[in-house]
N, C-alpha and C. Protein backbone atom coordinates (compact mmCIF):
# COMPACT_ATOMS: atom_id res chain seq x y z
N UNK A 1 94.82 -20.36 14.70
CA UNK A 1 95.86 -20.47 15.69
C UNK A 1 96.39 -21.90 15.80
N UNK A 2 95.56 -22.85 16.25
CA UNK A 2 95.96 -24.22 15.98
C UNK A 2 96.76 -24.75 15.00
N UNK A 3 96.36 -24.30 13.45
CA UNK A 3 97.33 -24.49 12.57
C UNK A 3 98.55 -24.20 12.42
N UNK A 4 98.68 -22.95 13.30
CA UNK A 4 100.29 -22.27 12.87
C UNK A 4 100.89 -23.27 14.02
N UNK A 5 100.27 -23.90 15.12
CA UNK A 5 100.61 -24.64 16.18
C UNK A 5 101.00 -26.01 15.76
N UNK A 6 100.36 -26.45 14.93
CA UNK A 6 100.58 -28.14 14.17
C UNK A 6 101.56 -27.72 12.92
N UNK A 7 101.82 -26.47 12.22
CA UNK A 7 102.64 -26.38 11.34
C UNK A 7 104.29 -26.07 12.11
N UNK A 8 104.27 -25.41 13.42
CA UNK A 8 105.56 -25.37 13.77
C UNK A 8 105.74 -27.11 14.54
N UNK A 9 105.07 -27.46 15.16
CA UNK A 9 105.51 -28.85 15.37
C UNK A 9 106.08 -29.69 14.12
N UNK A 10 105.23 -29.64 13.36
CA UNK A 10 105.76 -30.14 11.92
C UNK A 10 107.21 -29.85 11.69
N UNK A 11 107.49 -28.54 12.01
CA UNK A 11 109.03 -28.23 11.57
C UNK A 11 109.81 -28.77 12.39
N UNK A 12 108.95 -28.64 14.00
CA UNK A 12 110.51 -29.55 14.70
C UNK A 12 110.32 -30.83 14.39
N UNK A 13 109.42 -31.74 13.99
CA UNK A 13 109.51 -33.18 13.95
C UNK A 13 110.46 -33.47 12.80
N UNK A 14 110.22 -32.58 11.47
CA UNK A 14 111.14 -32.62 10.48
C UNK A 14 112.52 -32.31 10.51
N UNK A 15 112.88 -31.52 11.89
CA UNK A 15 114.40 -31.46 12.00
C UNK A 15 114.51 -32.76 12.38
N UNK A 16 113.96 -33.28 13.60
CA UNK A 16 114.35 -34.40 14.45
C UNK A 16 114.44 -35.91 13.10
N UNK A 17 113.53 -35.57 12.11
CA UNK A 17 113.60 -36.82 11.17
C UNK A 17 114.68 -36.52 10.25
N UNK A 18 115.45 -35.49 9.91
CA UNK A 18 115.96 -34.99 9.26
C UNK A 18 117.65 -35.32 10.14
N UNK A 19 117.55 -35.30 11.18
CA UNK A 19 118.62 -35.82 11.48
C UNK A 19 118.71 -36.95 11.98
N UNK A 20 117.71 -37.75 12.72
CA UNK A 20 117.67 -39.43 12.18
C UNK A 20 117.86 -40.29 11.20
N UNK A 21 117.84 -39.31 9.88
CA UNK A 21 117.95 -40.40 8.63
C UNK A 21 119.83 -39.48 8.38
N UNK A 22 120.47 -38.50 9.10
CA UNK A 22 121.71 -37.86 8.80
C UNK A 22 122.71 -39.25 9.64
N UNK A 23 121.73 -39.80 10.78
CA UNK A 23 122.65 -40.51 11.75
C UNK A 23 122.20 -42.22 11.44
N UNK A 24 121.20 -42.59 10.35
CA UNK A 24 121.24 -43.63 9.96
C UNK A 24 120.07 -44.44 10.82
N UNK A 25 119.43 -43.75 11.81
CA UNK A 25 118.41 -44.27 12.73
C UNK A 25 117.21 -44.29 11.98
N UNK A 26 116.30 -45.31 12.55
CA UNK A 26 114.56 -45.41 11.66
C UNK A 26 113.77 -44.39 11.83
N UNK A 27 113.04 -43.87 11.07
CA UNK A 27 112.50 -42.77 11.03
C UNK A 27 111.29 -42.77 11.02
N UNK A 28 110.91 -43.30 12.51
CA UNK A 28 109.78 -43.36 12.75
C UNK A 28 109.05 -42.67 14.24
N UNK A 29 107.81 -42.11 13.61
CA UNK A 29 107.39 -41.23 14.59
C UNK A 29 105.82 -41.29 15.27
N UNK A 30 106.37 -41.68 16.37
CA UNK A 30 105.24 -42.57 17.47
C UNK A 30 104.36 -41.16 18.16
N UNK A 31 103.03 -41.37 18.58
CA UNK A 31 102.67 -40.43 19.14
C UNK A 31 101.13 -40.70 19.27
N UNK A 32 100.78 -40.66 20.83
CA UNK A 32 99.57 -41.48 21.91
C UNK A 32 98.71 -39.70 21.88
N UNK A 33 97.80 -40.08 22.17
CA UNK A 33 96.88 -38.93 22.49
C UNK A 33 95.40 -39.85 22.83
N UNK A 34 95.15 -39.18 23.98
CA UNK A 34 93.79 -39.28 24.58
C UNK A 34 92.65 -38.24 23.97
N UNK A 35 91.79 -38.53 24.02
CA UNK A 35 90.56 -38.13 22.95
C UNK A 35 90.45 -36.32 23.90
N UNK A 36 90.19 -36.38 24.78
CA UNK A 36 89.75 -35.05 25.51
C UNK A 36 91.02 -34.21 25.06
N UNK A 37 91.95 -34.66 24.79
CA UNK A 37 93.62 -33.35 24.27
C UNK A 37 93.88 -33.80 23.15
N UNK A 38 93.65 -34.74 21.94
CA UNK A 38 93.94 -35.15 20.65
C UNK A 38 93.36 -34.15 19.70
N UNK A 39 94.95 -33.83 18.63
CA UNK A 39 94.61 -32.74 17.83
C UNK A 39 93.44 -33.82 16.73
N UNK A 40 92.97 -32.81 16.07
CA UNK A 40 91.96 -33.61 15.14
C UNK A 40 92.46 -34.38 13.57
N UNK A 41 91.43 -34.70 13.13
CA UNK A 41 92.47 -35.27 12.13
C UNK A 41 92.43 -34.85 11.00
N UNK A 42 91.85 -33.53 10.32
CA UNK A 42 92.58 -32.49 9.74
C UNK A 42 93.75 -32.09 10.08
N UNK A 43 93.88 -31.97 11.13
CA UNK A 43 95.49 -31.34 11.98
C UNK A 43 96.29 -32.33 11.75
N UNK A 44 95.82 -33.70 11.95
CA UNK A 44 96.87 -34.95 11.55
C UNK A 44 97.28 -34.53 10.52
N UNK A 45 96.39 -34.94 9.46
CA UNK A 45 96.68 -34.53 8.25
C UNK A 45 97.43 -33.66 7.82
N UNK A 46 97.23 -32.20 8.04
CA UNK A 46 98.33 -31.35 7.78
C UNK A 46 99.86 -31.49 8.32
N UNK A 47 99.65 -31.84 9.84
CA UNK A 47 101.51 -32.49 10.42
C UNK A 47 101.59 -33.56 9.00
N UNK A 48 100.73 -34.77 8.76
CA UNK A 48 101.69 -35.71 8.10
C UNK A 48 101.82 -35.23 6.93
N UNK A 49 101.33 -34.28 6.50
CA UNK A 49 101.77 -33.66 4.77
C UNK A 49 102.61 -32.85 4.99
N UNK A 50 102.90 -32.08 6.42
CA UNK A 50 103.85 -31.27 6.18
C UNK A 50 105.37 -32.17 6.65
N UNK A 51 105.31 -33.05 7.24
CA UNK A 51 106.51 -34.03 7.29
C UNK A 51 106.68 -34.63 5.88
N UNK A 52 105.79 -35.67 5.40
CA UNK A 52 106.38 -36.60 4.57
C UNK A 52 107.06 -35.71 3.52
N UNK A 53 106.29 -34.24 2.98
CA UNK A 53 106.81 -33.93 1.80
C UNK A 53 108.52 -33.55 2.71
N UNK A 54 108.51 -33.44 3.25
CA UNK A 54 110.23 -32.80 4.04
C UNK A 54 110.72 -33.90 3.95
N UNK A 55 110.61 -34.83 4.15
CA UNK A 55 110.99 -36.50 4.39
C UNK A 55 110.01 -37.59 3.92
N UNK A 56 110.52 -38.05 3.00
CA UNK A 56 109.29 -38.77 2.41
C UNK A 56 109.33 -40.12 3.20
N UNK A 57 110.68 -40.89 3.77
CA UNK A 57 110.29 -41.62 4.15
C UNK A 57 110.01 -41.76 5.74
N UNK A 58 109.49 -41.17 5.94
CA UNK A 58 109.44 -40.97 7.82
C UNK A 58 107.80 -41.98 7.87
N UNK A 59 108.03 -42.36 8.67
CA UNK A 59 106.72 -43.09 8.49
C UNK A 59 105.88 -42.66 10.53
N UNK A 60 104.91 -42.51 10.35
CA UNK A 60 104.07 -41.94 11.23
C UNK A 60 103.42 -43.25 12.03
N UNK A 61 103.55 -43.13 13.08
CA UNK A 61 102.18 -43.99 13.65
C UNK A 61 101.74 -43.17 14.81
N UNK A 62 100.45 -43.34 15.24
CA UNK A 62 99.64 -42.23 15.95
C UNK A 62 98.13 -42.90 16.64
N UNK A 63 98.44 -43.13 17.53
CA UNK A 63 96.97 -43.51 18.72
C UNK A 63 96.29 -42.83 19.38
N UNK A 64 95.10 -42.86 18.86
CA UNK A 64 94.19 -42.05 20.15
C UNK A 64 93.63 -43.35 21.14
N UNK A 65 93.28 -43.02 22.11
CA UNK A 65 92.68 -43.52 23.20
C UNK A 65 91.43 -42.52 23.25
């Protein structure tokens, strides 16, 4: 369940980067998470493989607390 949950986020982040690089803006994608609600980082992993291959240059940054 989680996965199909981090794979549709994936798709909206890839519209949203997909039309940041249409409007010439940096394509970069920020995102905080506290440890008790932070997806894991297999799940990272799969969002950032399923972005970069859509957009190779989107570049990710990502904090847990």
């Amino acid at each position: 369940m989680r996965q199909i949950e981090i794979s549709k986020l994936a798709k909206e982040l890839v519209g949203i980067a997909e039309y940041a690089r249409m409007e010439g803006l940096p394509l970069i994608i920020a995102g905080e998470s506290w440890r008790s609600t932070s997806i894991s980082a297999p799940e990272f992993e799969l969002l950032k493989r399923e972005l970069t291959v859509a957009v190779p240059d989107v570049k990710l940054l990502y904090t847990v607390r």
